[in-house]
Protein backbone atom coordinates (compact mmCIF):
# COMPACT_ATOMS: atom_id res chain seq x y z
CA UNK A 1 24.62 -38.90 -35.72
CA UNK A 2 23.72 -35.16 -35.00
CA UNK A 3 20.25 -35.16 -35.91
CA UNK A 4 19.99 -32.02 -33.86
CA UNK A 5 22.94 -30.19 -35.43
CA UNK A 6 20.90 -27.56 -37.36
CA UNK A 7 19.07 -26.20 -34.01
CA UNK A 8 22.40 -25.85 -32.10
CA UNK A 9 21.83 -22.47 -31.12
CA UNK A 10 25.04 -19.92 -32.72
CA UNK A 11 25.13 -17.41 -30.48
CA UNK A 12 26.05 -19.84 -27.39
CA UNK A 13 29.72 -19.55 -26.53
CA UNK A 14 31.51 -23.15 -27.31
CA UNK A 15 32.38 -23.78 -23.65
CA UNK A 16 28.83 -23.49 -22.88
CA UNK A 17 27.78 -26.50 -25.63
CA UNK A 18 31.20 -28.59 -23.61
CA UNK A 19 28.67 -29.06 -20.70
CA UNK A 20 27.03 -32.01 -21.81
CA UNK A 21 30.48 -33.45 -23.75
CA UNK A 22 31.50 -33.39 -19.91
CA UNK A 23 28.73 -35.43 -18.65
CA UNK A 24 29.47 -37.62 -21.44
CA UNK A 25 32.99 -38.05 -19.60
CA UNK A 26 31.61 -38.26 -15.85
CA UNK A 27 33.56 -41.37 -13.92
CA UNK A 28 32.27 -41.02 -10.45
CA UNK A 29 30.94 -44.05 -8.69
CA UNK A 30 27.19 -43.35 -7.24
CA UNK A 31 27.49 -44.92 -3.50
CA UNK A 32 24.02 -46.99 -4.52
CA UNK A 33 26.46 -49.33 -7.03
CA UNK A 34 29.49 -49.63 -4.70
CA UNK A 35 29.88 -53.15 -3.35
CA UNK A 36 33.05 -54.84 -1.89
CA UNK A 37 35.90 -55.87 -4.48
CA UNK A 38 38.17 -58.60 -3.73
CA UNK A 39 41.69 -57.84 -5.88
CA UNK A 40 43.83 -60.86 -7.65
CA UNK A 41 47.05 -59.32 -7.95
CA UNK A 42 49.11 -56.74 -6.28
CA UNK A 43 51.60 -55.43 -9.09
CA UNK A 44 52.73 -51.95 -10.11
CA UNK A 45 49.12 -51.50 -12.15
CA UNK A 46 46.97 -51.97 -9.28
CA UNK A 47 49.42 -49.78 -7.11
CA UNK A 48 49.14 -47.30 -9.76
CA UNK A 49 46.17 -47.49 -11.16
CA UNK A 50 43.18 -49.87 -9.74
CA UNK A 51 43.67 -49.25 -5.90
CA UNK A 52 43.91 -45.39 -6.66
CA UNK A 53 41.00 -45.38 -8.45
CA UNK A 54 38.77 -47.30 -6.52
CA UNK A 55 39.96 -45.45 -3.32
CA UNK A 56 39.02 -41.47 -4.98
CA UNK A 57 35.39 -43.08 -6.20
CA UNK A 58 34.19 -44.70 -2.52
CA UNK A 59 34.93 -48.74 -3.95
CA UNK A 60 35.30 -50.94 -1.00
CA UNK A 61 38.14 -53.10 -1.28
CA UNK A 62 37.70 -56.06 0.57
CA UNK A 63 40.56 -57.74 0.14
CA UNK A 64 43.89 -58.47 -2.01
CA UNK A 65 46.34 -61.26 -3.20
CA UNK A 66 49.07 -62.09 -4.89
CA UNK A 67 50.79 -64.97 -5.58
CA UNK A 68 53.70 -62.94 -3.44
CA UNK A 69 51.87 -63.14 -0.13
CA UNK A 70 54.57 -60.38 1.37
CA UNK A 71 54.33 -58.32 -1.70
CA UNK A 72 50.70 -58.12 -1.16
CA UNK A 73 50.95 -57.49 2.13
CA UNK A 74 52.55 -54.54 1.67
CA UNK A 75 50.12 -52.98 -0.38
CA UNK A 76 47.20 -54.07 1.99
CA UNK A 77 49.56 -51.69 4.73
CA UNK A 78 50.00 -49.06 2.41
CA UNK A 79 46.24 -48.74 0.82
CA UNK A 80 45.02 -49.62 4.40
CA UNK A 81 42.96 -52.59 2.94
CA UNK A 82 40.94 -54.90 5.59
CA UNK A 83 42.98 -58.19 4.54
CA UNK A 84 45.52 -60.26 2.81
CA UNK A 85 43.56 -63.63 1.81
CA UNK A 86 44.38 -66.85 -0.94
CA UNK A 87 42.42 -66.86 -3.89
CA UNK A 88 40.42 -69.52 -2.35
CA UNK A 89 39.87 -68.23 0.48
CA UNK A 90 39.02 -64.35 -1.27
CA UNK A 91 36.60 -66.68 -3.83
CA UNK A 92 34.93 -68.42 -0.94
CA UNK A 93 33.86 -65.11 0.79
CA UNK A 94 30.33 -64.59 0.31
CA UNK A 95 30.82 -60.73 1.43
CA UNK A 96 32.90 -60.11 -1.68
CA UNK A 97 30.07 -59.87 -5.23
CA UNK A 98 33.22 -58.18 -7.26
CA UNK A 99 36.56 -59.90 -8.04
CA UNK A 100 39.32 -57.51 -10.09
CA UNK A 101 41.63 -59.96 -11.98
CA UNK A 102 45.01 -58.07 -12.80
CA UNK A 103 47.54 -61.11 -13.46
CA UNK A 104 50.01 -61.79 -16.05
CA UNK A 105 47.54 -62.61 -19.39
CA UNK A 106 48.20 -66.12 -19.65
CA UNK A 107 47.22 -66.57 -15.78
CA UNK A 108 43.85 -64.52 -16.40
CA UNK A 109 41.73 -67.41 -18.03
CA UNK A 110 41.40 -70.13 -15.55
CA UNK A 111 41.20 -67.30 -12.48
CA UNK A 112 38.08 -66.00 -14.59
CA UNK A 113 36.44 -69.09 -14.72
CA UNK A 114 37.37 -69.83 -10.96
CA UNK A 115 35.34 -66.86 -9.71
CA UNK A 116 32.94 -66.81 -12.34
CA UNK A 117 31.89 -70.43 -10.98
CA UNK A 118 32.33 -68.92 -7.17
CA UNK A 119 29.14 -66.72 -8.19
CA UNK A 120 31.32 -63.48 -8.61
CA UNK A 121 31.38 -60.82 -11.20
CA UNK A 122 34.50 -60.04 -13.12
CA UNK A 123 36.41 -57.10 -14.09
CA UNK A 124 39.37 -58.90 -16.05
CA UNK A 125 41.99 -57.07 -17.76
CA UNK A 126 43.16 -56.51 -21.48
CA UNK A 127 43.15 -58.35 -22.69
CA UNK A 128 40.20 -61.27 -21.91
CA UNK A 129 42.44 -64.38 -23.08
CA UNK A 130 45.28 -64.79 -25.54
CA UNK A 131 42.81 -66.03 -28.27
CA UNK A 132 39.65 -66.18 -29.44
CA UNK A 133 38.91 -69.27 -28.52
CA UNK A 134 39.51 -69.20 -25.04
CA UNK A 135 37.91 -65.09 -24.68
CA UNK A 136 34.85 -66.74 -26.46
CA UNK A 137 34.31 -69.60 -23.75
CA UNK A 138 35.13 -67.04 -21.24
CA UNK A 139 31.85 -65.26 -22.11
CA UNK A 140 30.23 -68.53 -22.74
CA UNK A 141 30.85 -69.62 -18.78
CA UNK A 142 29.22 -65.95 -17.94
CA UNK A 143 26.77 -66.76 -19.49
CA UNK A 144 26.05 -69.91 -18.74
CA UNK A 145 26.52 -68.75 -14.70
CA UNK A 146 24.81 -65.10 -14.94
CA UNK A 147 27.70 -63.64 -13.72
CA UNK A 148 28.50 -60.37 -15.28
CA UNK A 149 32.15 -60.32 -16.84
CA UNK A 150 33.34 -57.25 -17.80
CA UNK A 151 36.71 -56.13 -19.23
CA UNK A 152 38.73 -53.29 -17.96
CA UNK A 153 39.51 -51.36 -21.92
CA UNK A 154 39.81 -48.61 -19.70
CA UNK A 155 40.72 -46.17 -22.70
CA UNK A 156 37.78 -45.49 -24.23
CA UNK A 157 37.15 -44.10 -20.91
CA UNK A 158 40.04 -41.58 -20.53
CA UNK A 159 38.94 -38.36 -21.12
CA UNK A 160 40.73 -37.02 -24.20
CA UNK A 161 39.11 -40.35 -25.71
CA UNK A 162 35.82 -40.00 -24.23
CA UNK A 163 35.13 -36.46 -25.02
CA UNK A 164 36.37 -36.86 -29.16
CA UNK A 165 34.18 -39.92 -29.23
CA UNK A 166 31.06 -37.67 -27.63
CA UNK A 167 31.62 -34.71 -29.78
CA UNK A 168 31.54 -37.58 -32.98
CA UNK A 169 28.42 -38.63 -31.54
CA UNK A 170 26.96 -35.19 -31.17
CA UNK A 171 27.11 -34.52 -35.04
CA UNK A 172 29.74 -31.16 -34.60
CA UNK A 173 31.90 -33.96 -37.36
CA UNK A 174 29.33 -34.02 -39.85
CA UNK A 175 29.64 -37.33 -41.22
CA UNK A 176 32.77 -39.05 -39.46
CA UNK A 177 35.09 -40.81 -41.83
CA UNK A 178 38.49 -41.58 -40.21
CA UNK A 179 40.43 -42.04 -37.05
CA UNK A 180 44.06 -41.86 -36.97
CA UNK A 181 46.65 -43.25 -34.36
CA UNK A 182 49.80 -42.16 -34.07
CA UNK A 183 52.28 -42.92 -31.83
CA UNK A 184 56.18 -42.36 -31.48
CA UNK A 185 57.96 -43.20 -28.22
CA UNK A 186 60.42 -44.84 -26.93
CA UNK A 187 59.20 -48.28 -24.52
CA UNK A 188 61.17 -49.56 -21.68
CA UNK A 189 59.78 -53.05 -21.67
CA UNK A 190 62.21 -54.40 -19.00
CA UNK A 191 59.69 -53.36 -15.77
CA UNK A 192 57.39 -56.18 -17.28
CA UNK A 193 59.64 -59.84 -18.01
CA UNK A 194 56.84 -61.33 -19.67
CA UNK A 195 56.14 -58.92 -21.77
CA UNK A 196 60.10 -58.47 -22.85
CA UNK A 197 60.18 -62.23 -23.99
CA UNK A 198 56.38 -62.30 -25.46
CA UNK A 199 56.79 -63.43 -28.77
CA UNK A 200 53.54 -61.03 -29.72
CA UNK A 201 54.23 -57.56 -27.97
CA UNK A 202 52.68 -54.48 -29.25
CA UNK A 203 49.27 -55.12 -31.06
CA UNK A 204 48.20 -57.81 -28.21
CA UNK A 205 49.45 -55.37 -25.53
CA UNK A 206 49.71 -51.84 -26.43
CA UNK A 207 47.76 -51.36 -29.68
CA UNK A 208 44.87 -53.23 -28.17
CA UNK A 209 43.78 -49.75 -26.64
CA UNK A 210 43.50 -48.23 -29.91
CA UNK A 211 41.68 -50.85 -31.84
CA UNK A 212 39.14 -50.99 -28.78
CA UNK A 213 39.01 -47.03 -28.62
CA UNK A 214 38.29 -47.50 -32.63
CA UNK A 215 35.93 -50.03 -32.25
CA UNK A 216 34.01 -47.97 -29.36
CA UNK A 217 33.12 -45.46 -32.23
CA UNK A 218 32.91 -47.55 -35.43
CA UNK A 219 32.59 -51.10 -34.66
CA UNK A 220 34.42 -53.70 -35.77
CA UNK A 221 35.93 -53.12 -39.14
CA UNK A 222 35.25 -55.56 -42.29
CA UNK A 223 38.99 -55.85 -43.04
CA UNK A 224 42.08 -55.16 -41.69
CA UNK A 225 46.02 -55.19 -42.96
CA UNK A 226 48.76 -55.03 -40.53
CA UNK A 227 52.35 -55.00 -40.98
CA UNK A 228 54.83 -54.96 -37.85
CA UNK A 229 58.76 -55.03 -37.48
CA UNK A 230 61.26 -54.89 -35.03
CA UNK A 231 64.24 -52.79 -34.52
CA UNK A 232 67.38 -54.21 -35.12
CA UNK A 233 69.07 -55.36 -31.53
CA UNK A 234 66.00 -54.42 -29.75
CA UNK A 235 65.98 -55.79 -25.97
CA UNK A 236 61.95 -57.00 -26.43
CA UNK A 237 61.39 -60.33 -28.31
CA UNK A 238 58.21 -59.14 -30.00
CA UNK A 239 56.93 -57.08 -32.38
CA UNK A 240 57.87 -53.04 -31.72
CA UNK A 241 56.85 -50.83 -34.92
CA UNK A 242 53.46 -51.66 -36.27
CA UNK A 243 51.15 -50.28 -38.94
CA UNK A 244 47.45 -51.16 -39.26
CA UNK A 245 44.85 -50.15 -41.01
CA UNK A 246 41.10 -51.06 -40.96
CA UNK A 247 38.18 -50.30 -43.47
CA UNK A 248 34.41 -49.99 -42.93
CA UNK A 249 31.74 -50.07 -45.63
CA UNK A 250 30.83 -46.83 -46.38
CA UNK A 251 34.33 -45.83 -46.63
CA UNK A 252 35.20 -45.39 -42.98
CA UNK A 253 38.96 -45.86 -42.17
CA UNK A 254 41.35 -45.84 -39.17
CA UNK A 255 45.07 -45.82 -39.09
CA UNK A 256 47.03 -46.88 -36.01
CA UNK A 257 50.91 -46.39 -36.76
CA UNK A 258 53.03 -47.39 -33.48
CA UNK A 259 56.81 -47.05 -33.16
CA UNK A 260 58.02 -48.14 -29.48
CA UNK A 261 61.60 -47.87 -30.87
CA UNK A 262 62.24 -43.86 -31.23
CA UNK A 263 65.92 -43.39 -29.96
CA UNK A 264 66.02 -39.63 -31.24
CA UNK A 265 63.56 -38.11 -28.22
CA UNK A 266 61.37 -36.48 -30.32
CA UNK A 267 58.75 -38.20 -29.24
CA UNK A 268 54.28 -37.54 -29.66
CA UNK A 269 51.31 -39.67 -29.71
CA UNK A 270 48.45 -37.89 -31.54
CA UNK A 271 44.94 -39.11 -32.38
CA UNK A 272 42.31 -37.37 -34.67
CA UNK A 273 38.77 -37.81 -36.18
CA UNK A 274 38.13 -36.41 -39.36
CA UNK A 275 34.43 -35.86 -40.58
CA UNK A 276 32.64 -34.22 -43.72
CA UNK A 277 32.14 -30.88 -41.18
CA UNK A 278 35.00 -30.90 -38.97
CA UNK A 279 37.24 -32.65 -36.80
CA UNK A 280 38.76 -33.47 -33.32
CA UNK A 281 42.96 -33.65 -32.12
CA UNK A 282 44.52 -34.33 -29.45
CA UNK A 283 47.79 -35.78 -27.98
CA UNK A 284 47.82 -39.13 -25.54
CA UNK A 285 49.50 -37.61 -22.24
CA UNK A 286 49.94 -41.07 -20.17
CA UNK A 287 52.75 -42.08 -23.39
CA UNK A 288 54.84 -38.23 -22.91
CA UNK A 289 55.61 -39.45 -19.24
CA UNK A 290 54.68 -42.53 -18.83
CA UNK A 291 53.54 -43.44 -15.81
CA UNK A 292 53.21 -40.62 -14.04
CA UNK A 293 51.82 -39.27 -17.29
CA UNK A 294 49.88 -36.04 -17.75
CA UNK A 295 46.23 -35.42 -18.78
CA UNK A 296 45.04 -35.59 -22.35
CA UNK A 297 44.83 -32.94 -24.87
CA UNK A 298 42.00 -31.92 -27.25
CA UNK A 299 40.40 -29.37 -29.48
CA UNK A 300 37.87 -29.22 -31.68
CA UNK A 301 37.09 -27.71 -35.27
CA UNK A 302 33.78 -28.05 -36.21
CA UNK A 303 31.39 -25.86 -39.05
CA UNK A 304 28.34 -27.15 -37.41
CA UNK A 305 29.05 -24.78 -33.97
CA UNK A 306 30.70 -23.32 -35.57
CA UNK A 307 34.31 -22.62 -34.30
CA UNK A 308 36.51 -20.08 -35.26
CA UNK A 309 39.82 -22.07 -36.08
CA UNK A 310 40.62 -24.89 -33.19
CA UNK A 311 38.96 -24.80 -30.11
CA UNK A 312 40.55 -26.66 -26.99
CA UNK A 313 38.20 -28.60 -24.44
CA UNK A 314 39.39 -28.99 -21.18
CA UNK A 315 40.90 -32.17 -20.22
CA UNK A 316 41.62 -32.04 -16.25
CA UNK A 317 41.74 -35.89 -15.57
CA UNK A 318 44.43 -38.50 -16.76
CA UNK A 319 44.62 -41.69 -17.89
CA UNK A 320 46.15 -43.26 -15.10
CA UNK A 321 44.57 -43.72 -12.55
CA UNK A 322 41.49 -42.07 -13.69
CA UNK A 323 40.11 -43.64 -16.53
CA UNK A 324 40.25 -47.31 -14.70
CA UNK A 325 37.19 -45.84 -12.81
CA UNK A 326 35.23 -46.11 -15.91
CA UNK A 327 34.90 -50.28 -16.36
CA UNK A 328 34.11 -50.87 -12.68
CA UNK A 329 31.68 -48.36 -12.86
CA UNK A 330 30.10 -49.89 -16.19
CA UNK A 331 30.42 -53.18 -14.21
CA UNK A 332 28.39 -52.29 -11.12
CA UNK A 333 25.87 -50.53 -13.08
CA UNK A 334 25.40 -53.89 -15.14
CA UNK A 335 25.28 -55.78 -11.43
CA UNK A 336 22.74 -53.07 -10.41
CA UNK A 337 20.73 -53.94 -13.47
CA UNK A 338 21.69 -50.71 -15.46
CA UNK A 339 22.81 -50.77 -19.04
CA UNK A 340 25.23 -53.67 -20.29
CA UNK A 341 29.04 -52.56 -19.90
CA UNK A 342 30.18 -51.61 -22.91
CA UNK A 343 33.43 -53.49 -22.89
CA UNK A 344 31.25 -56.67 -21.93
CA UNK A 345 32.59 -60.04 -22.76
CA UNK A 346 31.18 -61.03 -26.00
CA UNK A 347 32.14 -57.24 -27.51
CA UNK A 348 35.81 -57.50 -25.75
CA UNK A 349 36.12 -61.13 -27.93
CA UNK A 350 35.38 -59.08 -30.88
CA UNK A 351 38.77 -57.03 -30.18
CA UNK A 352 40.55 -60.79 -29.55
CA UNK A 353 39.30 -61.53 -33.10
CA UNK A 354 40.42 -57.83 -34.26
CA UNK A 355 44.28 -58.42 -32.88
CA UNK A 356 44.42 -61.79 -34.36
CA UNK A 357 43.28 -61.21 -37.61
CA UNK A 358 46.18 -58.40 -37.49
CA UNK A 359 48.57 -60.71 -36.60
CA UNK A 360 47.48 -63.01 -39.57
CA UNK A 361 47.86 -60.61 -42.21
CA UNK A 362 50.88 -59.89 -40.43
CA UNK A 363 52.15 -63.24 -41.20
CA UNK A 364 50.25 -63.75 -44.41
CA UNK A 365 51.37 -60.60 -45.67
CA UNK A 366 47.55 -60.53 -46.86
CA UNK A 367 44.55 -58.25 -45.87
CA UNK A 368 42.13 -59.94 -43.47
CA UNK A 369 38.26 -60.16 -43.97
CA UNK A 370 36.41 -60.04 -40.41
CA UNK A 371 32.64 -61.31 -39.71
């Protein structure tokens, strides 16, 4: 990192030196990588999030459905899509290259490997399967089909999270040794049934963004310790209040704290990276007002510019529905023969095998090695 930090010109105002931090951010779909998207499912996050998305960046949607045939029929009347189909009839359609999974996680699997063997690309959601195991042959039948199968860790892609990572990268942190987490809110889980009588709850389903935000900058780490709790006469079955923290060689550390359990209002959800010659803040918007949400925030303090005191960089997009631009467009890059997605199958497995070994030393009480 920042092998060109000593030539960054002074004088330069800092807004000037945001320019390519932006590019590093840029979401927009090029028309030459669009190609028609078939959608499994037709709940609140694709109403939110997915069809939204797609719709601002020029993705064709060629069709949707849900097990709820008049559910998704409603959303095909209110996105204008071209048609309500079965999944084998949506699978079957040679005009459709792109299927978006967005079902209930232990539904995701065997849809995957359904379309994957129909000769369509993925986008699956976070995340890929329930364990290892079953991610891991997930990426084996990819493989094994040439189908691309991407998943949609559409974090690292929001803004807020994709500038701090691109200032990291830039060297304006020096040497970067820690990321923190830290998040404070108060969860309504009853919207989502499953996910009120999951036995696992927050690291599988919430945390997961972190520890694949992490993982975008550092890698996976070589151990981990979590510890998790629940509030007493809590509503959700699952875990609420986690801590984790992972360690690098080198010394590089993250810290993700999560309480979904704060019954005083005085809610935040912060992140920062520290390095050796400055660092990067911000707050998580989407979790203030969740969903409508509200778009990340971010400054920078950096003696490599350098800064005078914090600097803010202007976030203008949001989470939701932005960000879920970002892993279709890594997708049908891939398809078009550009770069690998990042959040590709075989790396997404790697944040399966980061959540479980949390959940072990959860259990175990023990820290867990990884690799």
């Amino acid at each position: 990192m920042g092998e060109d930090t000593d030539r960054i010109p002074r004088e330069r105002p800092v807004l000037d030196l945001f320019t390519p931090i932006a590019a590093a951010c840029e979401l927009s779909i090029p028309e030459a990588l669009r190609r028609p998207v078939g959608v499994l499912g037709a709940g609140a996050i694709v109403q939110v999030a997915h069809l939204p998305a797609y719709r601002r960046h020029g993705v064709p949607v060629a069709a949707i459905c849900d097990l709820d045939p008049a559910r998704a029929e409603e959303v095909r009347a209110r996105f204008d899509l071209p048609a309500v189909r079965t999944v084998d009839e949506l699978l079957s359609d040679p005009s459709i290259e792109v299927v978006d999974i967005a079902v209930v996680p232990h539904a995701q699997p065997a849809l995957a490997e359904r379309a994957l063997r129909a000769g369509k690309h993925v986008l699956a959601q976070k995340p890929l399967a329930e364990d290892s195991a079953t991610a891991s042959r997930l990426a084996g039948i990819a493989a094994e089909t040439g189908r691309e199968l991407v998943v949609n860790h559409q974090m690292r892609y929001g803004e807020g999270m994709a500038a701090a990572r691109a200032i990291a990268e830039a060297g304006w942190l020096g040497e970067v040794t820690t990321v923190t987490f830290d998040v404070d809110i108060s969860t309504d889980w009853s919207a989502w049934d499953w996910l009120l009588n999951s036995p696992k709850l927050d690291l599988f389903y919430h945390s997961i963004h972190y520890f694949d935000t992490i993982r975008a900058l550092f890698g996976s780490p070589e151990r981990v310790f979590c510890a998790g709790s629940r509030r007493p006469g809590q509503a959700a079955a699952g875990e609420t209040r986690t801590m984790t923290t992972m360690l690098w060689p080198g010394g590089r550390r993250a810290l993700v704290h999560v309480n979904h359990e704060n019954l005083t209002g005085d809610h935040h959800a912060r992140f920062r990276i520290d390095g050796s010659a400055g660092s990067v803040r911000g707050t998580i918007g989407l979790l203030y007002d969740y969903p409508d949400g509200r778009p990340d925030t971010l400054e920078v303090q950096s003696t490599v510019l350098p800064t005078d005191g914090w600097v803010p960089y202007p976030v203008t997009s949001r989470w939701i529905p932005d960000a879920f631009a970002g892993p279709m467009r890594a997708l049908l890059s891939s398809i078009a023969g550009g770069p690998t997605a990042p959040t590709h199958a075989a790396d997404a497995v790697e944040t399966v095998r980061l959540v479980e070994a949390c959940y072990a030393a959860m259990a175990t009480g023990e820290t867990q090695k990884l690799g």
